[in-house]
N, C-alpha and C. Protein backbone atom coordinates (compact mmCIF):
# COMPACT_ATOMS: atom_id res chain seq x y z
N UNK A 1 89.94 -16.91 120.96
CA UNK A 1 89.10 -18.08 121.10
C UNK A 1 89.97 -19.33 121.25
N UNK A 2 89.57 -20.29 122.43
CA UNK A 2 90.29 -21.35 122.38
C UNK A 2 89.50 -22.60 121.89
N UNK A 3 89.58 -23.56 121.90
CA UNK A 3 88.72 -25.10 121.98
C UNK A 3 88.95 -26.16 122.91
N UNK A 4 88.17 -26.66 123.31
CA UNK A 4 88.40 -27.52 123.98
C UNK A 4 88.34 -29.22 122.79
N UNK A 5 89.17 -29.68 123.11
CA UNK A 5 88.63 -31.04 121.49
C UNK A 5 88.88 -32.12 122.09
N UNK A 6 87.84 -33.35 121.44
CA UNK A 6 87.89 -34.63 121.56
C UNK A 6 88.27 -35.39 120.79
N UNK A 7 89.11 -36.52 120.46
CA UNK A 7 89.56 -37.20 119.52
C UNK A 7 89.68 -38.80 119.97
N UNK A 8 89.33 -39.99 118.47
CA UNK A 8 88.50 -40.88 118.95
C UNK A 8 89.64 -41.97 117.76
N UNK A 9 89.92 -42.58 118.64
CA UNK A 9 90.66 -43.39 118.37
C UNK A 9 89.86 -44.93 117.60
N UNK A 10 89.29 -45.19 116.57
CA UNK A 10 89.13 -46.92 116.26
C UNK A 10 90.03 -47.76 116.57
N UNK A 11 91.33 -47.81 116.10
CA UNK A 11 92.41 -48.51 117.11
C UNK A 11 92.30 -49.34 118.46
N UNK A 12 92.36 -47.66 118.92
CA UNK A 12 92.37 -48.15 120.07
C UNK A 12 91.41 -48.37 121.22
N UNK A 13 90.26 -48.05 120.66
CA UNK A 13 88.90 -47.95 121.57
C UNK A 13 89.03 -46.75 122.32
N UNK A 14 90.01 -45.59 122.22
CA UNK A 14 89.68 -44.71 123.31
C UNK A 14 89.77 -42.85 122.76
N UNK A 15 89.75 -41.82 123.64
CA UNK A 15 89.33 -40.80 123.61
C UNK A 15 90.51 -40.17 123.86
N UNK A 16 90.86 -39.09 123.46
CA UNK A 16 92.02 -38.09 124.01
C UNK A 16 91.41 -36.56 123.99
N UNK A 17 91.59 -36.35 124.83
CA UNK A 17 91.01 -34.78 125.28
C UNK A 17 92.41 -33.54 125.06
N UNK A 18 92.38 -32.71 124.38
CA UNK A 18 92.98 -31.92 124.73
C UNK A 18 92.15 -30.40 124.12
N UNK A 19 93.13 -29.49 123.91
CA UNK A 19 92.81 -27.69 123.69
C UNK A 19 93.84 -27.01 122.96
N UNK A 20 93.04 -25.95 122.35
CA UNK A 20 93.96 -25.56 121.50
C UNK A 20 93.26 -24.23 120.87
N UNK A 21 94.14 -23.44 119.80
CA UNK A 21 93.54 -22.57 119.64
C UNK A 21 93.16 -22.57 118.16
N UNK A 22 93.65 -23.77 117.57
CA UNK A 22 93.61 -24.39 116.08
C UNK A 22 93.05 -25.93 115.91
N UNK A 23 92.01 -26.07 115.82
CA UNK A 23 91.77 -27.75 116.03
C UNK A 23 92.49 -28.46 114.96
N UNK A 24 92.15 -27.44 113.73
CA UNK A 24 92.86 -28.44 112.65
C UNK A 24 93.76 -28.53 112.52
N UNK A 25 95.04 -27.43 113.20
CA UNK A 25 95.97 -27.62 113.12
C UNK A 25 96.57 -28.78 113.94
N UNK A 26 95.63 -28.80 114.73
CA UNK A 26 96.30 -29.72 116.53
C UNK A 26 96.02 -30.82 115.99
N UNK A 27 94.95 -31.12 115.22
CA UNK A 27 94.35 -32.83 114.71
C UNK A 27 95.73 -33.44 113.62
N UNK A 28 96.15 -32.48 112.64
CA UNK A 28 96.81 -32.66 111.39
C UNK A 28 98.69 -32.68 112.35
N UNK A 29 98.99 -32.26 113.39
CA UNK A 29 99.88 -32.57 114.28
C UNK A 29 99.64 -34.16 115.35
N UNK A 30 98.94 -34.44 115.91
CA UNK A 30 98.54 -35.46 115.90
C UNK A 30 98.66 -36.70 115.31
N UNK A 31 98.01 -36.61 114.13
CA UNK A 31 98.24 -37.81 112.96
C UNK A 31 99.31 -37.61 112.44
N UNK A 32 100.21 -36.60 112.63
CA UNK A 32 101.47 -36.70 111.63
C UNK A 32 102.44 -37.25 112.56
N UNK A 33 101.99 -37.77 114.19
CA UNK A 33 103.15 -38.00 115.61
C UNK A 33 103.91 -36.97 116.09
N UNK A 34 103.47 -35.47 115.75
CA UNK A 34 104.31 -34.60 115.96
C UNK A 34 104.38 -34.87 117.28
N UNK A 35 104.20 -34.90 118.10
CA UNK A 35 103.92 -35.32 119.80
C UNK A 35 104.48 -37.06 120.18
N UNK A 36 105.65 -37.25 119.45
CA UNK A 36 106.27 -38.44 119.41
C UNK A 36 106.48 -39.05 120.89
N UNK A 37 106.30 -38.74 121.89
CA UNK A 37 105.94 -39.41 123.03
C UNK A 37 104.51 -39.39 123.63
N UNK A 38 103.73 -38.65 123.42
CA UNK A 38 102.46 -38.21 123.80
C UNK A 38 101.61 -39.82 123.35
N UNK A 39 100.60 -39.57 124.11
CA UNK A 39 99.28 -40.58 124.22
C UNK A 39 98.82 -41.32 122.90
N UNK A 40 98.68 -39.87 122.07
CA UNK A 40 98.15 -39.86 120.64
C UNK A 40 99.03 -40.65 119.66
N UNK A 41 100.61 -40.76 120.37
CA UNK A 41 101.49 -41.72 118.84
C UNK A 41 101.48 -43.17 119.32
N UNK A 42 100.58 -43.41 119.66
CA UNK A 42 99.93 -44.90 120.01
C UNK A 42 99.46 -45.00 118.43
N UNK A 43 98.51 -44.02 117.85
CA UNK A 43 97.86 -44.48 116.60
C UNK A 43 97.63 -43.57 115.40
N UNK A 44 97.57 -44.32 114.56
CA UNK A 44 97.69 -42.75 113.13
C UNK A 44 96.17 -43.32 113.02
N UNK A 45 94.74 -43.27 113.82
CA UNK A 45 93.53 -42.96 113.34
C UNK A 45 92.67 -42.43 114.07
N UNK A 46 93.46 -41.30 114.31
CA UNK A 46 92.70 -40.14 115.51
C UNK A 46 91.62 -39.29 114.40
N UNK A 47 90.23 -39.40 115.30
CA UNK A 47 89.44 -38.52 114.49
C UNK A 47 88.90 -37.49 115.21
N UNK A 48 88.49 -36.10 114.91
CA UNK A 48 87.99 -35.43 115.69
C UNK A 48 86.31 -35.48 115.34
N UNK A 49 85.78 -36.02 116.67
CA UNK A 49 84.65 -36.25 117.80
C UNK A 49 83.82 -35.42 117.90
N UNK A 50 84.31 -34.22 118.03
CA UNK A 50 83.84 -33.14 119.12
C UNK A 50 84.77 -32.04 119.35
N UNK A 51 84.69 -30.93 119.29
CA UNK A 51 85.16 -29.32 119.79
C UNK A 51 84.27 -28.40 120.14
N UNK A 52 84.16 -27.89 121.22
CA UNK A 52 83.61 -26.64 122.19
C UNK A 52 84.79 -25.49 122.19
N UNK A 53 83.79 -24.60 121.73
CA UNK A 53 84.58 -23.50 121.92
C UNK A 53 84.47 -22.40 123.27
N UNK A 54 85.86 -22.31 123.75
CA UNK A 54 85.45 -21.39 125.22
C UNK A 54 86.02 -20.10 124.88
N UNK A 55 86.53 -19.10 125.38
CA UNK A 55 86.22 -17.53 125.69
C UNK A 55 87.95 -17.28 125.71
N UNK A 56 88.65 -18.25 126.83
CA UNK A 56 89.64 -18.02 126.76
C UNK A 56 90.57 -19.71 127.04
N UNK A 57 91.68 -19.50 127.00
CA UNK A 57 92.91 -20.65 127.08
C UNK A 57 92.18 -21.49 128.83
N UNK A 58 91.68 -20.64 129.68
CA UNK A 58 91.74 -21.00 130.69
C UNK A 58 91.11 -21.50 130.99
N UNK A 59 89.93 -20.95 130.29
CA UNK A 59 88.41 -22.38 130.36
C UNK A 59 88.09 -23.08 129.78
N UNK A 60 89.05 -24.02 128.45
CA UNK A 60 89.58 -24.97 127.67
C UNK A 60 90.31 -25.90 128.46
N UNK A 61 91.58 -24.79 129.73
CA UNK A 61 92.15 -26.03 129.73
C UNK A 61 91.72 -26.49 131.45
N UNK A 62 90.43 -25.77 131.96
CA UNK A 62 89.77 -26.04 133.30
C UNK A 62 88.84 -27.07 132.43
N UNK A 63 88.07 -27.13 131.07
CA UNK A 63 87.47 -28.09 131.09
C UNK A 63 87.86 -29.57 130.64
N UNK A 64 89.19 -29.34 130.06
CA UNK A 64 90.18 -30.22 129.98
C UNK A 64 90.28 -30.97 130.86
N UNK A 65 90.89 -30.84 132.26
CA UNK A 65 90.96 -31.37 133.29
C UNK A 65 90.28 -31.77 133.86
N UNK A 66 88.77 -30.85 133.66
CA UNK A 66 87.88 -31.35 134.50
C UNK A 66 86.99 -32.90 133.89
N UNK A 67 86.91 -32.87 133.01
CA UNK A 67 86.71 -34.23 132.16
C UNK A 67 87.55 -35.58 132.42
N UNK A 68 89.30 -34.99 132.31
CA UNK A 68 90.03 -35.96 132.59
C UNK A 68 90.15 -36.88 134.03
N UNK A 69 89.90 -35.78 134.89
CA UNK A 69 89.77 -36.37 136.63
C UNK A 69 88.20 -37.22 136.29
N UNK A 70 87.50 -36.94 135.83
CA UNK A 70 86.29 -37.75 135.67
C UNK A 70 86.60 -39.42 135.19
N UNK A 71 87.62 -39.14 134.48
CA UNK A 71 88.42 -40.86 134.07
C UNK A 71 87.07 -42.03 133.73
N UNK A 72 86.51 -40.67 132.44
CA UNK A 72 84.69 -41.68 132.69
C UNK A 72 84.72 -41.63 130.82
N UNK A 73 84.91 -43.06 130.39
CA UNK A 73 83.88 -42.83 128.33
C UNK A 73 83.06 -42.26 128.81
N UNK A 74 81.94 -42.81 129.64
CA UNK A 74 80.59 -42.77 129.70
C UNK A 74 80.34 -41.15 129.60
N UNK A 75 81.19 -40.68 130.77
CA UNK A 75 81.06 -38.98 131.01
C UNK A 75 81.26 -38.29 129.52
N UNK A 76 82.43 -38.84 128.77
CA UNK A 76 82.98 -38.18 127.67
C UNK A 76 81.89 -38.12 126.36
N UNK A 77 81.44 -39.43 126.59
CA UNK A 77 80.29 -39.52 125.88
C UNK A 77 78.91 -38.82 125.93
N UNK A 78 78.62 -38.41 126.88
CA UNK A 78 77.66 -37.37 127.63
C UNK A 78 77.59 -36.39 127.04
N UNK A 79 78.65 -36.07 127.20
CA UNK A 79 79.42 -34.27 127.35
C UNK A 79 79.04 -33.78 125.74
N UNK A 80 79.03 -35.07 124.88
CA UNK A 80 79.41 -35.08 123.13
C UNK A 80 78.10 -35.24 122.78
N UNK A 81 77.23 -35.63 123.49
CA UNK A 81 75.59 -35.82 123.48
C UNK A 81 74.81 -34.63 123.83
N UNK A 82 75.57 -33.88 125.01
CA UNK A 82 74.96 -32.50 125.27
C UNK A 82 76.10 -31.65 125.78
N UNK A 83 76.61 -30.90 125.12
CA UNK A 83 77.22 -29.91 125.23
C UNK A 83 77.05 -29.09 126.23
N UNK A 84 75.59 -28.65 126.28
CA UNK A 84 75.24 -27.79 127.48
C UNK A 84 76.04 -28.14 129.05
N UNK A 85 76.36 -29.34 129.41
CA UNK A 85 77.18 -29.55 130.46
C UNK A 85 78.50 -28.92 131.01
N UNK A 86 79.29 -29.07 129.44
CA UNK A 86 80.16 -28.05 129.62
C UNK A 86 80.18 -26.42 129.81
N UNK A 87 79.22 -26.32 129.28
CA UNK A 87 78.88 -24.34 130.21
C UNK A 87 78.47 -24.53 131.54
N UNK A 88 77.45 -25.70 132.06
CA UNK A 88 77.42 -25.36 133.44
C UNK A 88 78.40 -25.62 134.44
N UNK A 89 79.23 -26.53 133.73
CA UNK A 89 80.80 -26.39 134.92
C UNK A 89 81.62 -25.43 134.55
N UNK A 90 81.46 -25.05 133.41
CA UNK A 90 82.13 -23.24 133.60
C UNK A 90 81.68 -22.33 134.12
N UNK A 91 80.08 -22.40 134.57
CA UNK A 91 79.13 -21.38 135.47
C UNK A 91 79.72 -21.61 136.42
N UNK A 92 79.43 -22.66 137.21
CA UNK A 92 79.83 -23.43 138.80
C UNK A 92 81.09 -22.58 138.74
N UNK A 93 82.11 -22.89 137.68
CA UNK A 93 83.67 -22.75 138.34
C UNK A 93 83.98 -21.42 138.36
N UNK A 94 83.05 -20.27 138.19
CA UNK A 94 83.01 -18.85 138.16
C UNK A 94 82.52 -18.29 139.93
């Protein structure tokens, strides 16, 4: 089982998308800067948002991307309002 996860910055007003196969582990790496160049060591008040769980690594990190090319809150915000969206772009992408 993988996840797909959302994490929500107060800071900084914004969202970071990534996947994993441990959320809590990936959240508690995160806030600690383990990823000392990454997006996330902008701020130590990353919260987790939101996690969907997919089937495998590959449709975590297809919905990963596919969110990110969207370059939309609004979308991200959607997605966290109804979940169901994310299975139908994993239908489509089958």
């Amino acid at each position: 089982m993988h996840f797909l996860y959302i994490l929500y910055s107060k800071k900084l007003n914004r969202y970071y998308i990534g996947e994993t196969a441990d959320v809590s582990f990936r959240l508690k790496l995160h806030l600690d800067k383990a990823f000392s160049t990454s997006f996330t060591s902008r701020s130590d008040d990353w919260e987790l948002v939101f996690s969907f769980q997919t089937q495998t690594k590959e449709d975590s990190l297809y919905l990963e991307k596919f969110i990110k090319r969207m370059k939309s809150k609004k979308f991200i915000e959607k997605i966290m309002g109804n979940p169901e969206i994310l299975k139908e772009v994993l239908k489509e992408k089958k």
